[in-house]
C-alpha atoms as a PDB file:
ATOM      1  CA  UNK A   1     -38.855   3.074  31.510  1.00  0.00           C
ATOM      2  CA  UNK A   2     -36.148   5.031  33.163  1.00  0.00           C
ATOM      3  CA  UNK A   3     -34.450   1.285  34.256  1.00  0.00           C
ATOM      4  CA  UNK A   4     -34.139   0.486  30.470  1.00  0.00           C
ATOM      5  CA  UNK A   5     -32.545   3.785  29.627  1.00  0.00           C
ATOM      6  CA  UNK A   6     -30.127   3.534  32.222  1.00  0.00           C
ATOM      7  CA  UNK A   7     -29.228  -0.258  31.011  1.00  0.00           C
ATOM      8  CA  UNK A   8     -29.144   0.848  27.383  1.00  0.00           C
ATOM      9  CA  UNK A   9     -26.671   3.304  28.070  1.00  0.00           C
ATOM     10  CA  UNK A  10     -24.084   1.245  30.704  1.00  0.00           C
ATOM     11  CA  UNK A  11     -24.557  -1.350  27.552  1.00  0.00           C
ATOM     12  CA  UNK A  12     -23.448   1.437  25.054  1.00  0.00           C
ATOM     13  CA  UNK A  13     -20.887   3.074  27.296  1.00  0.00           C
ATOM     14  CA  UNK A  14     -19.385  -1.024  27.738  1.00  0.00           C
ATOM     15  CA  UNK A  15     -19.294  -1.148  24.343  1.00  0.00           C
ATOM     16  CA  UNK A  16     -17.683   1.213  23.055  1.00  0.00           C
ATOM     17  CA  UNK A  17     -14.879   0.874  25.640  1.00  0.00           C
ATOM     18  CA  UNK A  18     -14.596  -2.196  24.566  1.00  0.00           C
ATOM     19  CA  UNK A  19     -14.740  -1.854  20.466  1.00  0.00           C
ATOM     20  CA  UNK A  20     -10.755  -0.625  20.346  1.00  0.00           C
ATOM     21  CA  UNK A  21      -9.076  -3.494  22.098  1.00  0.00           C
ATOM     22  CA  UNK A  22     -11.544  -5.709  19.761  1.00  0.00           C
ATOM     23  CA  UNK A  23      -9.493  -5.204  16.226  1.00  0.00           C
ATOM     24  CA  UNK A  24      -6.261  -3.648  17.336  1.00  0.00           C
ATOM     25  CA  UNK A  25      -4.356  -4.374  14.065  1.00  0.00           C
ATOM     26  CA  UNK A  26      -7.394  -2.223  12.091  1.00  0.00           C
ATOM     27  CA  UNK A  27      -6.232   0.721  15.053  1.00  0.00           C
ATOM     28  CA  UNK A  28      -2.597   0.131  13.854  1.00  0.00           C
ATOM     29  CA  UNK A  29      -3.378   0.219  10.202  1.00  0.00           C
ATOM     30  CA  UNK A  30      -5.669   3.846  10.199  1.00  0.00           C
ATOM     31  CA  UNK A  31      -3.308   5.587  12.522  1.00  0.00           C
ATOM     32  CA  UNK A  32      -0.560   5.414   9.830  1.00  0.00           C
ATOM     33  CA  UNK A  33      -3.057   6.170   6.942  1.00  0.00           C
ATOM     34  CA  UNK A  34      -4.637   3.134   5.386  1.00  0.00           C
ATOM     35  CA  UNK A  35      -8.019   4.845   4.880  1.00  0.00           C
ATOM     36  CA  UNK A  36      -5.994   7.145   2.723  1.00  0.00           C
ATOM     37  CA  UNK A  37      -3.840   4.616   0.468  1.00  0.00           C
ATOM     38  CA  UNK A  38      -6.940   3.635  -1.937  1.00  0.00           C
ATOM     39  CA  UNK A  39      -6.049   7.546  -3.275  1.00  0.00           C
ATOM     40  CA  UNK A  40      -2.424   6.651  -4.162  1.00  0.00           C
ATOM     41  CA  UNK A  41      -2.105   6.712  -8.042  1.00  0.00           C
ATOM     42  CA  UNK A  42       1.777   5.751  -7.060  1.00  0.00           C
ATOM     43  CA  UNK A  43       4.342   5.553  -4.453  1.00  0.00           C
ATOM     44  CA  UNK A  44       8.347   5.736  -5.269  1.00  0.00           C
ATOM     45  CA  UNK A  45      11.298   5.099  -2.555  1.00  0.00           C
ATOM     46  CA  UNK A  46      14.560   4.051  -2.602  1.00  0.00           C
ATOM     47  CA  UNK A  47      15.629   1.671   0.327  1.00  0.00           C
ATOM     48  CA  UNK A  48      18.858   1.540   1.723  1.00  0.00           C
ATOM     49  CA  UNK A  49      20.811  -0.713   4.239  1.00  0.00           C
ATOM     50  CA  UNK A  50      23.672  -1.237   5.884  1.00  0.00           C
ATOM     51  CA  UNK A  51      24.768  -4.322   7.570  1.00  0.00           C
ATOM     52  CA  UNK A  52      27.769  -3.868   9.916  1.00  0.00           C
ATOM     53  CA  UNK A  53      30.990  -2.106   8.212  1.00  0.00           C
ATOM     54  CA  UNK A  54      29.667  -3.593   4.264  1.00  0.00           C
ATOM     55  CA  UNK A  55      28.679  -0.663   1.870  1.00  0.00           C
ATOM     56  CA  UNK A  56      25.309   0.219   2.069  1.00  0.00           C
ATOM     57  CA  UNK A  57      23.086  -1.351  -0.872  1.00  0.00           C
ATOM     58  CA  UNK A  58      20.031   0.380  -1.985  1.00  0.00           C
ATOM     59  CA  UNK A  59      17.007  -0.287  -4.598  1.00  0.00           C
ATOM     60  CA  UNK A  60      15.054   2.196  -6.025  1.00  0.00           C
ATOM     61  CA  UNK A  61      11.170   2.073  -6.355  1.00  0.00           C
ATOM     62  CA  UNK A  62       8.085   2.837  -8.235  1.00  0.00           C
ATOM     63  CA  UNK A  63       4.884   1.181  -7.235  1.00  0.00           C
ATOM     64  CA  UNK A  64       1.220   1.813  -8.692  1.00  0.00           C
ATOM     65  CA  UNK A  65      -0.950   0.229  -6.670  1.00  0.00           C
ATOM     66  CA  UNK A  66      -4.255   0.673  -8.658  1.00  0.00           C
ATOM     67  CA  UNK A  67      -2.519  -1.791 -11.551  1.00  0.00           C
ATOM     68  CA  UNK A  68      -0.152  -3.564  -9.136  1.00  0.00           C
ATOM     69  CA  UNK A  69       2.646  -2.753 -11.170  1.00  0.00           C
ATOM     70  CA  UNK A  70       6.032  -2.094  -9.794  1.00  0.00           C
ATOM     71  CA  UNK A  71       9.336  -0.322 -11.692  1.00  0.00           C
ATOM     72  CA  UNK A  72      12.502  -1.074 -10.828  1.00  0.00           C
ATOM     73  CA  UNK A  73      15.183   1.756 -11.453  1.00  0.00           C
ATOM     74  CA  UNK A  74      18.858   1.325 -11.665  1.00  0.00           C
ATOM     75  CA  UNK A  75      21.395   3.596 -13.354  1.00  0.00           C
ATOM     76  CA  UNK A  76      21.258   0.919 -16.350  1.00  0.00           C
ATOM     77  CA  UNK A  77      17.467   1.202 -17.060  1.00  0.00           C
ATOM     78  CA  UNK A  78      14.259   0.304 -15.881  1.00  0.00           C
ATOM     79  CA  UNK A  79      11.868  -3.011 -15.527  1.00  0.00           C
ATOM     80  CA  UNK A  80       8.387  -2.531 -15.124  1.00  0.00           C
ATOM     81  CA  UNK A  81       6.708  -6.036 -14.105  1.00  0.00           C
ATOM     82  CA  UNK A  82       3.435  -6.864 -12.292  1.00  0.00           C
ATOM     83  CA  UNK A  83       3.729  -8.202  -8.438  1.00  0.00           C
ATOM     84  CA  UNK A  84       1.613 -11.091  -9.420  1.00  0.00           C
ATOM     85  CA  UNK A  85       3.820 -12.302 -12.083  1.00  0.00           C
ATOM     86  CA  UNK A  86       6.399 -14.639 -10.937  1.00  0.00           C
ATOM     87  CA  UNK A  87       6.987 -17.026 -14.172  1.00  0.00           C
ATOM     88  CA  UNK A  88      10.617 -16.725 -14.495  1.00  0.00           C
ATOM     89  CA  UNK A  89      13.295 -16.856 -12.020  1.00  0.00           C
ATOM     90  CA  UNK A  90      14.022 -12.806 -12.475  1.00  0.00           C
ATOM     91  CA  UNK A  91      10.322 -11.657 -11.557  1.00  0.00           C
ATOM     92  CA  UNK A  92      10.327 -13.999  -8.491  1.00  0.00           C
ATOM     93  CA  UNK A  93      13.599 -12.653  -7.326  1.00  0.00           C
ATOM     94  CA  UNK A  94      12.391  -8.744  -8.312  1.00  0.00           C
ATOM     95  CA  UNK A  95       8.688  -9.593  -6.332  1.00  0.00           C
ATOM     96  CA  UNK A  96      10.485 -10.989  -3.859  1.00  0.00           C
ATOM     97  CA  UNK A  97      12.806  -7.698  -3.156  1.00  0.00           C
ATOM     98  CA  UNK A  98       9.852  -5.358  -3.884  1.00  0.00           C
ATOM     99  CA  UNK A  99       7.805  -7.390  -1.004  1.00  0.00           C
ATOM    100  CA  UNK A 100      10.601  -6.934   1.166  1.00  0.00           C
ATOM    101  CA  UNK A 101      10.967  -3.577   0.659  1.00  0.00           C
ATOM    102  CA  UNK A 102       7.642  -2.868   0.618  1.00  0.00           C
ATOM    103  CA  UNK A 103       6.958  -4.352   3.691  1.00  0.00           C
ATOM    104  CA  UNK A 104       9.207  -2.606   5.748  1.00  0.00           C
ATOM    105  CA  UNK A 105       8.080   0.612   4.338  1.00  0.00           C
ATOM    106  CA  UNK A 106       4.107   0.554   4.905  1.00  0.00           C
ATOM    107  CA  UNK A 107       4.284  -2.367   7.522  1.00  0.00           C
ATOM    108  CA  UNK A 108       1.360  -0.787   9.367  1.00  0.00           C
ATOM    109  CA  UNK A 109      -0.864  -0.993   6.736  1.00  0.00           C
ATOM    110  CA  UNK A 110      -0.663  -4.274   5.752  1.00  0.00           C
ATOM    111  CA  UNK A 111      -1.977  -5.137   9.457  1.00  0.00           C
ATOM    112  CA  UNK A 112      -4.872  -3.755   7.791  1.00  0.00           C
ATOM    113  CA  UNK A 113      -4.644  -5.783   5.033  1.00  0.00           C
ATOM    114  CA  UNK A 114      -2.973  -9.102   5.300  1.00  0.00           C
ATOM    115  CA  UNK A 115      -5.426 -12.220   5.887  1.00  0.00           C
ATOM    116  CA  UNK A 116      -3.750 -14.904   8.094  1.00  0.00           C
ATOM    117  CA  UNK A 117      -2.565 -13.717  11.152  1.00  0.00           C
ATOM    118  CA  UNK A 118      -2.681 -13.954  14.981  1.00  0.00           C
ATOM    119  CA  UNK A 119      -2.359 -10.961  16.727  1.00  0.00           C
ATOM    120  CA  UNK A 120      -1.824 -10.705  20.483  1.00  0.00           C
ATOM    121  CA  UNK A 121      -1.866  -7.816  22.946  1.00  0.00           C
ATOM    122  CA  UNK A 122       0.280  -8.163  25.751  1.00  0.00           C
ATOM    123  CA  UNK A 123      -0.190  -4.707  27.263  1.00  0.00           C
ATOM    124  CA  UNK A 124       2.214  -2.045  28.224  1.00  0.00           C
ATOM    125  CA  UNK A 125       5.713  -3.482  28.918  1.00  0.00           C
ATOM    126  CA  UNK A 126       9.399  -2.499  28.001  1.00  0.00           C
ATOM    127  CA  UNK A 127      10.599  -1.696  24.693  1.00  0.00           C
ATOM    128  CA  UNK A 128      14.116  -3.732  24.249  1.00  0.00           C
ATOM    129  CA  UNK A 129      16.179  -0.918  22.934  1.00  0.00           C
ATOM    130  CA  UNK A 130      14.525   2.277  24.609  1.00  0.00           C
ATOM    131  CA  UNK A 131      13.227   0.762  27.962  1.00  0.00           C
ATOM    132  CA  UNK A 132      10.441   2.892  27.335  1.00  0.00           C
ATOM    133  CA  UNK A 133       6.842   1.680  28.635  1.00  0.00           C
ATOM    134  CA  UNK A 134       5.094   0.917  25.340  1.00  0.00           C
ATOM    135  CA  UNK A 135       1.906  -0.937  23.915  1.00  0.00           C
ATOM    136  CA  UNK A 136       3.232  -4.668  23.107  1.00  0.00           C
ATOM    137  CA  UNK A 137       1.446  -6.431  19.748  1.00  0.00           C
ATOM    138  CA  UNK A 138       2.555  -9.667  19.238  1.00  0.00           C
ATOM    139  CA  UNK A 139       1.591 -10.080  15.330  1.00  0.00           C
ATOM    140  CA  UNK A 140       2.261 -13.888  13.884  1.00  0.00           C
ATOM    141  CA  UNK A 141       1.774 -15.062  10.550  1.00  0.00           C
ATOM    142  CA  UNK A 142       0.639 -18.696   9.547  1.00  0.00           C
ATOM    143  CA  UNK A 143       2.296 -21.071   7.952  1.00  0.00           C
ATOM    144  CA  UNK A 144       0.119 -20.697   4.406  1.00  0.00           C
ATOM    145  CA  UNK A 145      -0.294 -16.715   4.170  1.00  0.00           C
ATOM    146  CA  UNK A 146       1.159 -13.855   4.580  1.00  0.00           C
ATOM    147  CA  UNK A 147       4.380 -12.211   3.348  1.00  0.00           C
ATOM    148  CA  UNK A 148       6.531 -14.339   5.718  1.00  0.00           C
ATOM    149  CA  UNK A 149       4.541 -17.591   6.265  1.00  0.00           C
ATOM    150  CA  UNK A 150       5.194 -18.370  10.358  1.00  0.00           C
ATOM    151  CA  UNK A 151       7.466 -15.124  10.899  1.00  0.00           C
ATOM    152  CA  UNK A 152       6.232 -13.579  14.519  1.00  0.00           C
ATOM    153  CA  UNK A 153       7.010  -9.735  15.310  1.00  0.00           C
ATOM    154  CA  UNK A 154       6.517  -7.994  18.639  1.00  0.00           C
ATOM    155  CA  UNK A 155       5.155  -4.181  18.150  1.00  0.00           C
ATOM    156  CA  UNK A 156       5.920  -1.585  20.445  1.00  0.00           C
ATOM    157  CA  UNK A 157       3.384   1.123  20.173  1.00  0.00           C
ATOM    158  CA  UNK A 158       3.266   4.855  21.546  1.00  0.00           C
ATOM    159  CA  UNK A 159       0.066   6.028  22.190  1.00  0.00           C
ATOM    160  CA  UNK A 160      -0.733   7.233  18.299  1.00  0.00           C
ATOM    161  CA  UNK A 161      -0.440   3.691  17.815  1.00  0.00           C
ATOM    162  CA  UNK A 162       2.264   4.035  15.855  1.00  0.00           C
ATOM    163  CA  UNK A 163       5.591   1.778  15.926  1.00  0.00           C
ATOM    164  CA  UNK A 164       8.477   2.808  18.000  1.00  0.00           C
ATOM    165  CA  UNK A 165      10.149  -0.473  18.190  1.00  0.00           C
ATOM    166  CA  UNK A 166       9.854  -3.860  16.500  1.00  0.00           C
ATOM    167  CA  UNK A 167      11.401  -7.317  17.114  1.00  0.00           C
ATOM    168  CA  UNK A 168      11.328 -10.063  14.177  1.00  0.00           C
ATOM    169  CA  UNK A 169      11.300 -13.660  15.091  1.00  0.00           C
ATOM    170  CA  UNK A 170      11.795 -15.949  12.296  1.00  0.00           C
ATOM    171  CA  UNK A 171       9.289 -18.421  11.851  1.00  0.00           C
ATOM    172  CA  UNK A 172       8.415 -17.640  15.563  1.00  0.00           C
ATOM    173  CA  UNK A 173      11.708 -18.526  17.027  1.00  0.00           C
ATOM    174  CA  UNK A 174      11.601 -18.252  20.771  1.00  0.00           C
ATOM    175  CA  UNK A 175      14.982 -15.594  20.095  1.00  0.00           C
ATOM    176  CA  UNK A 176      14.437 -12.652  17.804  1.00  0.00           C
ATOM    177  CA  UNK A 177      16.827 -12.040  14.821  1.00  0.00           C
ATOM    178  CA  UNK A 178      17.124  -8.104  14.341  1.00  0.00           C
ATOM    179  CA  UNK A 179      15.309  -6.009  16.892  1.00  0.00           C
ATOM    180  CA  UNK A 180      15.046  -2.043  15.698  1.00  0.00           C
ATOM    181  CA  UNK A 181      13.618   1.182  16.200  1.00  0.00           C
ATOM    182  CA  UNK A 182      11.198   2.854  14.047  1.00  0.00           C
ATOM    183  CA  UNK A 183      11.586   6.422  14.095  1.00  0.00           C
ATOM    184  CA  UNK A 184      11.744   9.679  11.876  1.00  0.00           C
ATOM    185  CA  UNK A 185       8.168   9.846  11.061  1.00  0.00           C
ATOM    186  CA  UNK A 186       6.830  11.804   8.180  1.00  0.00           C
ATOM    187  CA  UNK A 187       3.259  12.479   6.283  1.00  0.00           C
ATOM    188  CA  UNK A 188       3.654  11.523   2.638  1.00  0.00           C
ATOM    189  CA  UNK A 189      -0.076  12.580   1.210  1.00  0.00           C
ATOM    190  CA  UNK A 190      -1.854  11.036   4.607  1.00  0.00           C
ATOM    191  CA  UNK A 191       0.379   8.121   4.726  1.00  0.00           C
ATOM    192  CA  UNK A 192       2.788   8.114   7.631  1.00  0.00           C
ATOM    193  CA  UNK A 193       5.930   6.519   7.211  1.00  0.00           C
ATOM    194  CA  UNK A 194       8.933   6.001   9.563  1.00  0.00           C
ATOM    195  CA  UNK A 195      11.990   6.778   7.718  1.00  0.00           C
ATOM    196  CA  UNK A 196      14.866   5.005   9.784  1.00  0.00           C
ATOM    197  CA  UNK A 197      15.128   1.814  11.478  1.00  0.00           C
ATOM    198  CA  UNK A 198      18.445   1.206  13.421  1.00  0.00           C
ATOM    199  CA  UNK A 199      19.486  -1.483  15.598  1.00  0.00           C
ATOM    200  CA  UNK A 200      20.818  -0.858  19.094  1.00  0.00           C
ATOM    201  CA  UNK A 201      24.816  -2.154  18.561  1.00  0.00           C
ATOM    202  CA  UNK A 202      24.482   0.115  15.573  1.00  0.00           C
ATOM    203  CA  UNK A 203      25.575  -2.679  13.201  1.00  0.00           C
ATOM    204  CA  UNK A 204      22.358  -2.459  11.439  1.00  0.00           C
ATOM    205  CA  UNK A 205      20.955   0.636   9.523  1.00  0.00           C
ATOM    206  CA  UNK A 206      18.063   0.537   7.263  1.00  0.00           C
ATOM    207  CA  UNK A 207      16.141   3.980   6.329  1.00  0.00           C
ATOM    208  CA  UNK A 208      14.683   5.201   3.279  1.00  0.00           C
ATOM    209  CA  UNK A 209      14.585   8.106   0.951  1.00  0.00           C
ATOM    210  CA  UNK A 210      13.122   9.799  -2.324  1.00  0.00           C
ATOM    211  CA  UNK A 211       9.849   8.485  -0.919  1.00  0.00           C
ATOM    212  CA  UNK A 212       6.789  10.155  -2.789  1.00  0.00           C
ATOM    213  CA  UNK A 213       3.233   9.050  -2.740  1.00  0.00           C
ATOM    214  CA  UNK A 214       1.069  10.790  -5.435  1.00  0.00           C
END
């Protein structure tokens, strides 16, 4: 009798060191507040970038995730249309900038979410822009799903699991295209968001504000 309890414990105690390296992404995803999204009536940004000496550009936000609606806001007016709509060549382009945006706002969470891709841990290596020693994901879509079908991005993680660093590979090109940080974390109503993203030359600047998640 005391044999078995010793085995069912070593097979508990291998277990659960073993559960967290089983579903990283879902590790990714509730660290930056996914559990808590399902209470967001709505969530409004503005993104901004800046692409070497070029005026930044920026787009401003309303999103109500319960309906899947989405407001666009410019000093003109407004145009409310639903992210599933794409019948005319406007609501494709506006979905299209909204899922951009988007994306690079609550990344994280859509590791949580998004159905259709391979995700690889490499283990703790160096971040390209800090040198620091971080967690490495290596997170590739397929060539059906996701938001970029065959797009690859390497992760660097601290140890909240949160992303420090990220490079983008386009449709898994050997060579990433824009490698930058992710830093300025806030809470926004249990959702944390990184603010700023900035390349290392400094050419490339892309941060966010107005964000509000009711």
């Amino acid at each position: 009798m005391k044999a078995i309890y010793i085995i069912s414990f070593l097979f508990l105690l291998f277990s659960c060191k073993q559960a967290p390296d089983q579903n990283i992404q879902q590790q990714v995803a509730i660290a930056n507040g996914v559990e808590r999204f399902k209470d967001a009536e709505m969530i409004e940004f503005t993104f901004n970038v800046q692409r070497d000496t070029a005026a930044a550009s920026s787009r401003h936000w309303q999103w109500f995730p319960k309906t899947n609606d989405a407001v666009f806001i410019t000093d003109s007016g407004t145009t409310r249309f639903s992210r599933t709509d794409t019948s005319t060549a406007e609501l494709k382009k506006l979905n299209a900038r909204f899922t951009n945006d988007e994306y690079w706002l609550l990344f994280p969470l859509h590791l949580g979410w998004d159905q259709g891709m391979q995700v690889l841990d490499s283990g703790m290596k160096a971040a390209p822009i800090s040198s620091k020693s971080l967690r490495k994901l290596v997170v590739q879509y397929n060539n059906t799903d996701g938001f970029t079908p065959g797009n690859m991005y390497d992760l660097y993680l601290d140890e909240k699991n949160r992303i420090q660093e990220w490079a983008f590979h386009k449709t898994a090109e050997a060579e990433a295209g824009l490698i930058t940080t992710w830093e300025d974390y806030k809470e926004f109503n249990g959702l944390h968001i990184a603010q700023e993203h900035k390349s290392k030359d400094g050419k490339f600047r892309l941060w966010f504000t107005n964000i509000m998640v009711k």
